[in-house]
PDB file of N, CA and C in Angstrom:
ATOM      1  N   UNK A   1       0.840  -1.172   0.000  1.00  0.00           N
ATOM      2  CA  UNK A   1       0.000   0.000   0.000  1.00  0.00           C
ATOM      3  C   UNK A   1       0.887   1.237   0.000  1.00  0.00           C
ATOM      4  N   UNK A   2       0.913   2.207  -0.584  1.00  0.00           N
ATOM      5  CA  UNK A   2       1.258   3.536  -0.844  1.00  0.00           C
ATOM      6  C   UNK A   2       0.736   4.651   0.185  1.00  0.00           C
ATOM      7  N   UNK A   3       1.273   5.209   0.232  1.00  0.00           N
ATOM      8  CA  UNK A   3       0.878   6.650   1.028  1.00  0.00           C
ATOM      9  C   UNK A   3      -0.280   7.127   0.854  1.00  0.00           C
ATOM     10  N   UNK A   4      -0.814   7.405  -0.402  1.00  0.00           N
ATOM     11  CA  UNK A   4      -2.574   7.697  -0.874  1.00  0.00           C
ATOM     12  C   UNK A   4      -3.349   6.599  -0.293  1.00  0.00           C
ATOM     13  N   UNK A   5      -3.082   5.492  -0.700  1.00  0.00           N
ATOM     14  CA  UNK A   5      -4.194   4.717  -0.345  1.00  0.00           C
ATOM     15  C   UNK A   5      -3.996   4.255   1.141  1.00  0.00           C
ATOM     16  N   UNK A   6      -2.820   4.779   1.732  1.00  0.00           N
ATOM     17  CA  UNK A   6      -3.340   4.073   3.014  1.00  0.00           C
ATOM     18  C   UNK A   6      -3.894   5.669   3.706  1.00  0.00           C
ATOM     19  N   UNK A   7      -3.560   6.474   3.700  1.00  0.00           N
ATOM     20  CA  UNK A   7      -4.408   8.085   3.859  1.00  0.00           C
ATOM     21  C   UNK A   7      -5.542   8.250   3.503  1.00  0.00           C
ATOM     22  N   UNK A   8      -6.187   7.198   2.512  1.00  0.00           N
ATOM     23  CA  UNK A   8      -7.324   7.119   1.972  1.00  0.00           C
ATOM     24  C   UNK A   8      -8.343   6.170   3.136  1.00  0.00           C
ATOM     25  N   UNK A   9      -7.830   5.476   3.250  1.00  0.00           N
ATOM     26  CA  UNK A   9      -7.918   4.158   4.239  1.00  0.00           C
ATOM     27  C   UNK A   9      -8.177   4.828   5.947  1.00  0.00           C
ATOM     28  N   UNK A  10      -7.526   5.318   6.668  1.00  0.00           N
ATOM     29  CA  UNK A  10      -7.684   6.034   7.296  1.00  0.00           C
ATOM     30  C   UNK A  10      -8.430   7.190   7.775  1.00  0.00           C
ATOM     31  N   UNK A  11      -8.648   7.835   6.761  1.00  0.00           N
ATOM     32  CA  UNK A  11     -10.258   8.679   6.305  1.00  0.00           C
ATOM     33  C   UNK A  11     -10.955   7.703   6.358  1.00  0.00           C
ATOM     34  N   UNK A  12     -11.155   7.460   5.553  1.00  0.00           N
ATOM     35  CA  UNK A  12     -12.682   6.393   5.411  1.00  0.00           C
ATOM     36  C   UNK A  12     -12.974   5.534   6.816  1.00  0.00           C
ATOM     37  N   UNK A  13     -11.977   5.017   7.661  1.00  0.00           N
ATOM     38  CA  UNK A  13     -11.855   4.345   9.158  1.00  0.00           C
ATOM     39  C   UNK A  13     -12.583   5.630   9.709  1.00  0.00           C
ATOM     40  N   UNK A  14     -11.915   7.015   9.716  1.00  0.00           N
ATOM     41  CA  UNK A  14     -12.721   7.819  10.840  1.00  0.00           C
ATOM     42  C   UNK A  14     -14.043   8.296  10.225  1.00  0.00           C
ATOM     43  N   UNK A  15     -14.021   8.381   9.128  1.00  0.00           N
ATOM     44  CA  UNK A  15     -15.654   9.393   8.713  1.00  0.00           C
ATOM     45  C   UNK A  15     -16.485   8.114   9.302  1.00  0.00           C
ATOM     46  N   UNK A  16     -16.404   6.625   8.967  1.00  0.00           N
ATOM     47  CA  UNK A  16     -17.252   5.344   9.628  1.00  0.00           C
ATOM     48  C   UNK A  16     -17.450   5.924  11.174  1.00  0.00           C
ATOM     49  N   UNK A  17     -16.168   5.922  11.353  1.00  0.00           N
ATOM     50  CA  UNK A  17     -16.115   6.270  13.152  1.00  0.00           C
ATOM     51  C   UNK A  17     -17.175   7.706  13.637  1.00  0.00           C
ATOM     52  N   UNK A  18     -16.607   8.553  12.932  1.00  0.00           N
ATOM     53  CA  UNK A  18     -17.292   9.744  13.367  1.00  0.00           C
ATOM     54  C   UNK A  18     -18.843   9.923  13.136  1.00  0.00           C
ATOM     55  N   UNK A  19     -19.602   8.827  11.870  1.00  0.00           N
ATOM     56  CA  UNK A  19     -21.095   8.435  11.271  1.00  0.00           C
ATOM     57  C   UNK A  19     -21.426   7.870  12.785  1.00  0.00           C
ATOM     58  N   UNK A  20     -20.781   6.726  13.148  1.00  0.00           N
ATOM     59  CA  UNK A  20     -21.598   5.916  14.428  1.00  0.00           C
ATOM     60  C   UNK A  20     -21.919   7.148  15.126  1.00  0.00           C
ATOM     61  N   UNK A  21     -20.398   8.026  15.775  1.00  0.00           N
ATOM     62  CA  UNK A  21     -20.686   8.755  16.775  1.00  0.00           C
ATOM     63  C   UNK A  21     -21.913   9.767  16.688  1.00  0.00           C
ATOM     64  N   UNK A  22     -22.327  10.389  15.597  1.00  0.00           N
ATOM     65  CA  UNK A  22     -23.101  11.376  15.499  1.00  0.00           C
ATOM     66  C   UNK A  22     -24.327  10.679  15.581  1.00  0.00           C
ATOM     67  N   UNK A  23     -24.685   9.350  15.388  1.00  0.00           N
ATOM     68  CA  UNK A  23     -25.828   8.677  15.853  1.00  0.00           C
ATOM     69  C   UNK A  23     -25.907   8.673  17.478  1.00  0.00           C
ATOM     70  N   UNK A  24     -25.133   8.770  18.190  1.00  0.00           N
ATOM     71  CA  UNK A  24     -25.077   8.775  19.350  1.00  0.00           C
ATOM     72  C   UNK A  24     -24.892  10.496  19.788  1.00  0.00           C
ATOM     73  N   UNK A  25     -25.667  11.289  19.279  1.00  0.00           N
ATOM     74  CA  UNK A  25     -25.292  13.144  19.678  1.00  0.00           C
ATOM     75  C   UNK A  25     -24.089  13.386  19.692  1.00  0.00           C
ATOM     76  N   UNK A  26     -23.150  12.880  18.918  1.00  0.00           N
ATOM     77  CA  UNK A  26     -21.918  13.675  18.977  1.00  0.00           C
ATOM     78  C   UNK A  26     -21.763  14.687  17.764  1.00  0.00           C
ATOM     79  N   UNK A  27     -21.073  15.706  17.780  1.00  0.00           N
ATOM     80  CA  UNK A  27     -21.052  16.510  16.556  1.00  0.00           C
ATOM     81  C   UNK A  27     -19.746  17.148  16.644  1.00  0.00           C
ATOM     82  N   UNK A  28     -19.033  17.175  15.415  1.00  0.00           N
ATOM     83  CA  UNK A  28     -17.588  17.591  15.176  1.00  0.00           C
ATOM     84  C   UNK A  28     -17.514  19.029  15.437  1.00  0.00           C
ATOM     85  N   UNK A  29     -16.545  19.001  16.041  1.00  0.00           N
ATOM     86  CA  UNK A  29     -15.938  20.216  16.641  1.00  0.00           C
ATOM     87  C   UNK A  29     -14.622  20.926  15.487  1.00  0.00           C
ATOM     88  N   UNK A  30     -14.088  20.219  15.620  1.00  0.00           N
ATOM     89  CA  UNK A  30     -12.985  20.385  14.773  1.00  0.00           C
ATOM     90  C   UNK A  30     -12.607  18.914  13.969  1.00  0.00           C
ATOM     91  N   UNK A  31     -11.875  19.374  12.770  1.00  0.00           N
ATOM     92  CA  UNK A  31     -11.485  18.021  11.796  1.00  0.00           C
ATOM     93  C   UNK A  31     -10.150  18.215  11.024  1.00  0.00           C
ATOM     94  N   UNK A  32      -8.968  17.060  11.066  1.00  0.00           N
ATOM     95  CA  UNK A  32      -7.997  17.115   9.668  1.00  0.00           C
ATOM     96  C   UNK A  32      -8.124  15.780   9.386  1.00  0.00           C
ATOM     97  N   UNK A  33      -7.166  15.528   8.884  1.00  0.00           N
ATOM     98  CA  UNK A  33      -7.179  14.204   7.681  1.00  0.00           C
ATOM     99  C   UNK A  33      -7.488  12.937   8.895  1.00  0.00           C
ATOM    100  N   UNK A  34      -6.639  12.629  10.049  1.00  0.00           N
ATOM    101  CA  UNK A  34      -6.378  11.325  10.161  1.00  0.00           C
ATOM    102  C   UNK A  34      -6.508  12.080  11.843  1.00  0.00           C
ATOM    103  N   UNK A  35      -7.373  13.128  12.241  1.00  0.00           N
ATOM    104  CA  UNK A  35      -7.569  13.144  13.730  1.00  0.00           C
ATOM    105  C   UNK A  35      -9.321  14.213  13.975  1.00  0.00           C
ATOM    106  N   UNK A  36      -9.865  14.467  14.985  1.00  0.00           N
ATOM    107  CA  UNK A  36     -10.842  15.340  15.051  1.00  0.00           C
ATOM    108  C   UNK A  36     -11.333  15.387  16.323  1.00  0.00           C
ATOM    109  N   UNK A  37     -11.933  16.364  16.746  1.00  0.00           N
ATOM    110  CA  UNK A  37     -12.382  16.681  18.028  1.00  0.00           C
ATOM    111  C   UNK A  37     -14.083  16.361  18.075  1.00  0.00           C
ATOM    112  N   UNK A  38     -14.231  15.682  18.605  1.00  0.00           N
ATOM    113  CA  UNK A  38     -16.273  15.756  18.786  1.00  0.00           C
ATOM    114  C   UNK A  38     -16.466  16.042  19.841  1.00  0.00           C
ATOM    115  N   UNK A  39     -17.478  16.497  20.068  1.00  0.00           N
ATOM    116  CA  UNK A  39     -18.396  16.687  21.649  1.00  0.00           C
ATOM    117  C   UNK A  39     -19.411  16.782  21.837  1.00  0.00           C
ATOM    118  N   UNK A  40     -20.380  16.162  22.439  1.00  0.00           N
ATOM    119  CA  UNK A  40     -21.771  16.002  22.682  1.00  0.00           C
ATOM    120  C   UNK A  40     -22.395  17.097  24.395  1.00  0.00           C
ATOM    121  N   UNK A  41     -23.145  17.558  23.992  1.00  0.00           N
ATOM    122  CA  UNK A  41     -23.437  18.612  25.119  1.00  0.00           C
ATOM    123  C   UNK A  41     -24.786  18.015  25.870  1.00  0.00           C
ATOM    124  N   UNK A  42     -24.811  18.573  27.040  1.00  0.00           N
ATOM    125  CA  UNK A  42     -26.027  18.270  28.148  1.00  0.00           C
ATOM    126  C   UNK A  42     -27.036  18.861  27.242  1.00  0.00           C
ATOM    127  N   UNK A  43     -28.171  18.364  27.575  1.00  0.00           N
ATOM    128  CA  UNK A  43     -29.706  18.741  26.896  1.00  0.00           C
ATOM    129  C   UNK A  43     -29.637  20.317  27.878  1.00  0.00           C
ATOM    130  N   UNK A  44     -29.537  20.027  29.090  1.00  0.00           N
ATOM    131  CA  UNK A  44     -29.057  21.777  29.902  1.00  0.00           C
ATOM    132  C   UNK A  44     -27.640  22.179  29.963  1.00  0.00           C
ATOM    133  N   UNK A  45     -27.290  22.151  28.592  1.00  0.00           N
ATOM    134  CA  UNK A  45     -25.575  22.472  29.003  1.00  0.00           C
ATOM    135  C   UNK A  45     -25.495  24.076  29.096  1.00  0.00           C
ATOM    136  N   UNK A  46     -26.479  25.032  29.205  1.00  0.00           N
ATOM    137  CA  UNK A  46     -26.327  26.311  29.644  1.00  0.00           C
ATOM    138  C   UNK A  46     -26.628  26.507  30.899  1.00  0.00           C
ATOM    139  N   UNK A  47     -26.946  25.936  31.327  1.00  0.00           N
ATOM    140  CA  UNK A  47     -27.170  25.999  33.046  1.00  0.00           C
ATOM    141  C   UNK A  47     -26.104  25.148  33.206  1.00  0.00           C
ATOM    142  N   UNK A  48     -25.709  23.782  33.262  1.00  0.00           N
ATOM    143  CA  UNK A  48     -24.083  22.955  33.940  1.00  0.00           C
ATOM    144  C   UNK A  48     -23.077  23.937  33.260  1.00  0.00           C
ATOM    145  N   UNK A  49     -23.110  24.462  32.634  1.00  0.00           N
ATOM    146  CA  UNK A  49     -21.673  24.714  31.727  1.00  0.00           C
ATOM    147  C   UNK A  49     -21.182  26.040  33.104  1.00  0.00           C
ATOM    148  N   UNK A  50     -22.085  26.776  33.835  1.00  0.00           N
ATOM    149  CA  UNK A  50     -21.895  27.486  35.123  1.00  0.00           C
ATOM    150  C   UNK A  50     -21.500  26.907  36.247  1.00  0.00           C
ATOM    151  N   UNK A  51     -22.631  25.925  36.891  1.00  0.00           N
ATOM    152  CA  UNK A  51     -22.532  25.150  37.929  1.00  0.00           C
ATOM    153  C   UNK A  51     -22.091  23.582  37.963  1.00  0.00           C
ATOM    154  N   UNK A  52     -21.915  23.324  36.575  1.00  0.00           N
ATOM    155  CA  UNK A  52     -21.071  21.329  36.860  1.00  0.00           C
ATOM    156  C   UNK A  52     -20.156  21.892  35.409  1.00  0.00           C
ATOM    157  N   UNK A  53     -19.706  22.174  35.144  1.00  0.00           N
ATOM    158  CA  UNK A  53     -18.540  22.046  33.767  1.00  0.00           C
ATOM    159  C   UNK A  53     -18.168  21.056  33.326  1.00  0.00           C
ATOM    160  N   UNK A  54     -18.012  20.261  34.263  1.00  0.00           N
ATOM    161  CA  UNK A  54     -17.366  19.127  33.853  1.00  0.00           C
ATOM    162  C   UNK A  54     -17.977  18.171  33.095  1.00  0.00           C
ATOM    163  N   UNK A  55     -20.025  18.128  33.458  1.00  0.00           N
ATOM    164  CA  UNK A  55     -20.666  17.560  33.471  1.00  0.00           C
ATOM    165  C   UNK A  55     -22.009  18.008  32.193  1.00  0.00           C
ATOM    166  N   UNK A  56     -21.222  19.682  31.801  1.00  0.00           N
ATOM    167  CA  UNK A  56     -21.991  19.466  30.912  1.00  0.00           C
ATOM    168  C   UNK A  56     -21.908  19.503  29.231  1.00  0.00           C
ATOM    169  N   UNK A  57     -20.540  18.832  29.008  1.00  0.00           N
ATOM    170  CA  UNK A  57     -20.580  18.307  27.932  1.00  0.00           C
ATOM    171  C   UNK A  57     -19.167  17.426  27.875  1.00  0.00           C
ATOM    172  N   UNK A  58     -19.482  16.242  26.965  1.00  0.00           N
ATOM    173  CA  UNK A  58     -18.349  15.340  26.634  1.00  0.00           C
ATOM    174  C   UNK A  58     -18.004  15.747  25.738  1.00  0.00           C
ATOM    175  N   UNK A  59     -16.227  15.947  25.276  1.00  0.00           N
ATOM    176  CA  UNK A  59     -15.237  16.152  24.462  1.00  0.00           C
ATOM    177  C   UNK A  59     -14.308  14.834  24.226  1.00  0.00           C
ATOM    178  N   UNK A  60     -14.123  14.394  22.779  1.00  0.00           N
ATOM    179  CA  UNK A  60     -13.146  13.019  22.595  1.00  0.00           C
ATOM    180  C   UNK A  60     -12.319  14.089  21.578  1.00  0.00           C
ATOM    181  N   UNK A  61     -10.817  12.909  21.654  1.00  0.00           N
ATOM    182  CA  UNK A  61     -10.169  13.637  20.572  1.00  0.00           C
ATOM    183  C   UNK A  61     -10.226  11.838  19.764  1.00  0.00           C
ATOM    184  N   UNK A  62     -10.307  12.396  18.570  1.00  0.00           N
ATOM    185  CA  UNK A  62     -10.610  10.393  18.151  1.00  0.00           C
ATOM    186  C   UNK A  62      -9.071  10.781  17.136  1.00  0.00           C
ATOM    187  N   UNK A  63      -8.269   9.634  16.861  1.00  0.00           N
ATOM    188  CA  UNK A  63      -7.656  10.171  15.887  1.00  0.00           C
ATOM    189  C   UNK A  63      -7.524   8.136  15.383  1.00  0.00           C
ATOM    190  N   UNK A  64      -6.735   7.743  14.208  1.00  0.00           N
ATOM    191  CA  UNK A  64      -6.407   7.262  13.279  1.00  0.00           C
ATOM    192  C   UNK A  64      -5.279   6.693  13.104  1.00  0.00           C
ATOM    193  N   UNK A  65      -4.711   5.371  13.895  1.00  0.00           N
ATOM    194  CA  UNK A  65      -3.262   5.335  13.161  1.00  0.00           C
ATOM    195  C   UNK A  65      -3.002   4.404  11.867  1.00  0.00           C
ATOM    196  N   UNK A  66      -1.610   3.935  11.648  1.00  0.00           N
ATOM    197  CA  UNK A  66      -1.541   4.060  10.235  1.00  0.00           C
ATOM    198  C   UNK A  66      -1.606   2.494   9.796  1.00  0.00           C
ATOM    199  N   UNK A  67      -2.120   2.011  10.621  1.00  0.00           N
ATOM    200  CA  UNK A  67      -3.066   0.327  10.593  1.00  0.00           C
ATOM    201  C   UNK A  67      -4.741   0.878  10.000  1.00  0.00           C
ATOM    202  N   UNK A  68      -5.119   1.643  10.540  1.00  0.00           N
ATOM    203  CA  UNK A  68      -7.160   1.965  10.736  1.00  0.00           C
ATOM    204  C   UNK A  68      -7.264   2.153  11.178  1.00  0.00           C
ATOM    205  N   UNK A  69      -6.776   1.593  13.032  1.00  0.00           N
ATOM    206  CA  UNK A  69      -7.593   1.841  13.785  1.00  0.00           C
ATOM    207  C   UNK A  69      -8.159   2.799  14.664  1.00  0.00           C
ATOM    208  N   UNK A  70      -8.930   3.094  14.883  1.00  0.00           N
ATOM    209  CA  UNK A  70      -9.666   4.114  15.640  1.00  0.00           C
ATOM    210  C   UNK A  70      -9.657   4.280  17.240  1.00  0.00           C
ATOM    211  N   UNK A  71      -8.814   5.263  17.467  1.00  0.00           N
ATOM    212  CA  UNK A  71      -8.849   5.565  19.349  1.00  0.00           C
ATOM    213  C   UNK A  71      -9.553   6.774  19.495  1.00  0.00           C
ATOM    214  N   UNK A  72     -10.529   6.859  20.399  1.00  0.00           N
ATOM    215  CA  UNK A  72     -10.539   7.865  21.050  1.00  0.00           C
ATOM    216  C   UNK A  72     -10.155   8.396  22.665  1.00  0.00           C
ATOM    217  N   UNK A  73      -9.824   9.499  23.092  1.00  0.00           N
ATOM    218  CA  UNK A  73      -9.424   9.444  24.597  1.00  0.00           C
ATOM    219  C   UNK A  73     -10.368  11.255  24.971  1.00  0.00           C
ATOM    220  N   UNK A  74     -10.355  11.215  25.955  1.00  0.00           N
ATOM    221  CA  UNK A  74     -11.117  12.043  26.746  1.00  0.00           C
ATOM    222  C   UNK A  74     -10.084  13.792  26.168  1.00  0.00           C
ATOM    223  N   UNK A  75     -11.019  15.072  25.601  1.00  0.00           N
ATOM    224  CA  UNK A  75     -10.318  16.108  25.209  1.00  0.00           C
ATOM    225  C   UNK A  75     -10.121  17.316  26.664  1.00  0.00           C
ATOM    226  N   UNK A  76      -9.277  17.510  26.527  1.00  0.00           N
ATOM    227  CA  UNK A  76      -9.194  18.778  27.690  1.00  0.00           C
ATOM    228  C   UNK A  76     -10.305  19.431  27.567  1.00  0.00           C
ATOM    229  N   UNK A  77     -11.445  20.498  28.680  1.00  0.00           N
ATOM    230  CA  UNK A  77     -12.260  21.188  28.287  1.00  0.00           C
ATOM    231  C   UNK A  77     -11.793  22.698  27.516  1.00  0.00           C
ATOM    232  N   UNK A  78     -12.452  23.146  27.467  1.00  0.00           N
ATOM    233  CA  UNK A  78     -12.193  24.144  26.376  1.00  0.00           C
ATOM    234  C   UNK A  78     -12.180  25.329  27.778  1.00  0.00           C
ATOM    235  N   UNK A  79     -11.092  26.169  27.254  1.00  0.00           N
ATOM    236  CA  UNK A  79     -10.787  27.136  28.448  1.00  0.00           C
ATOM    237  C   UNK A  79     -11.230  28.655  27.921  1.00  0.00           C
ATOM    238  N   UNK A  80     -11.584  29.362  28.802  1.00  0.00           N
ATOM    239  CA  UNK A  80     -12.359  30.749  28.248  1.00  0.00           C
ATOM    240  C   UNK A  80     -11.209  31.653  28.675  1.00  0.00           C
TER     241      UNK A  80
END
Protein backbone atom coordinates (compact mmCIF):
# COMPACT_ATOMS: atom_id res chain seq x y z
CA UNK A 1 0.00 0.00 0.00
CA UNK A 2 1.26 3.54 -0.84
CA UNK A 3 0.88 6.65 1.03
CA UNK A 4 -2.57 7.70 -0.87
CA UNK A 5 -4.19 4.72 -0.35
CA UNK A 6 -3.34 4.07 3.01
CA UNK A 7 -4.41 8.08 3.86
CA UNK A 8 -7.32 7.12 1.97
CA UNK A 9 -7.92 4.16 4.24
CA UNK A 10 -7.68 6.03 7.30
CA UNK A 11 -10.26 8.68 6.31
CA UNK A 12 -12.68 6.39 5.41
CA UNK A 13 -11.85 4.35 9.16
CA UNK A 14 -12.72 7.82 10.84
CA UNK A 15 -15.65 9.39 8.71
CA UNK A 16 -17.25 5.34 9.63
CA UNK A 17 -16.11 6.27 13.15
CA UNK A 18 -17.29 9.74 13.37
CA UNK A 19 -21.09 8.43 11.27
CA UNK A 20 -21.60 5.92 14.43
CA UNK A 21 -20.69 8.76 16.78
CA UNK A 22 -23.10 11.38 15.50
CA UNK A 23 -25.83 8.68 15.85
CA UNK A 24 -25.08 8.78 19.35
CA UNK A 25 -25.29 13.14 19.68
CA UNK A 26 -21.92 13.68 18.98
CA UNK A 27 -21.05 16.51 16.56
CA UNK A 28 -17.59 17.59 15.18
CA UNK A 29 -15.94 20.22 16.64
CA UNK A 30 -12.98 20.39 14.77
CA UNK A 31 -11.48 18.02 11.80
CA UNK A 32 -8.00 17.12 9.67
CA UNK A 33 -7.18 14.20 7.68
CA UNK A 34 -6.38 11.33 10.16
CA UNK A 35 -7.57 13.14 13.73
CA UNK A 36 -10.84 15.34 15.05
CA UNK A 37 -12.38 16.68 18.03
CA UNK A 38 -16.27 15.76 18.79
CA UNK A 39 -18.40 16.69 21.65
CA UNK A 40 -21.77 16.00 22.68
CA UNK A 41 -23.44 18.61 25.12
CA UNK A 42 -26.03 18.27 28.15
CA UNK A 43 -29.71 18.74 26.90
CA UNK A 44 -29.06 21.78 29.90
CA UNK A 45 -25.58 22.47 29.00
CA UNK A 46 -26.33 26.31 29.64
CA UNK A 47 -27.17 26.00 33.05
CA UNK A 48 -24.08 22.95 33.94
CA UNK A 49 -21.67 24.71 31.73
CA UNK A 50 -21.90 27.49 35.12
CA UNK A 51 -22.53 25.15 37.93
CA UNK A 52 -21.07 21.33 36.86
CA UNK A 53 -18.54 22.05 33.77
CA UNK A 54 -17.37 19.13 33.85
CA UNK A 55 -20.67 17.56 33.47
CA UNK A 56 -21.99 19.47 30.91
CA UNK A 57 -20.58 18.31 27.93
CA UNK A 58 -18.35 15.34 26.63
CA UNK A 59 -15.24 16.15 24.46
CA UNK A 60 -13.15 13.02 22.59
CA UNK A 61 -10.17 13.64 20.57
CA UNK A 62 -10.61 10.39 18.15
CA UNK A 63 -7.66 10.17 15.89
CA UNK A 64 -6.41 7.26 13.28
CA UNK A 65 -3.26 5.34 13.16
CA UNK A 66 -1.54 4.06 10.24
CA UNK A 67 -3.07 0.33 10.59
CA UNK A 68 -7.16 1.96 10.74
CA UNK A 69 -7.59 1.84 13.79
CA UNK A 70 -9.67 4.11 15.64
CA UNK A 71 -8.85 5.56 19.35
CA UNK A 72 -10.54 7.87 21.05
CA UNK A 73 -9.42 9.44 24.60
CA UNK A 74 -11.12 12.04 26.75
CA UNK A 75 -10.32 16.11 25.21
CA UNK A 76 -9.19 18.78 27.69
CA UNK A 77 -12.26 21.19 28.29
CA UNK A 78 -12.19 24.14 26.38
CA UNK A 79 -10.79 27.14 28.45
CA UNK A 80 -12.36 30.75 28.25
Amino acid sequence: MNGDETADARSVALDAYLARRAGQGFHVETRSGMQAVIVRRHRLYVVLRWFAPRRSQQRLVVSVDQHGEVTSLAAEPVRW
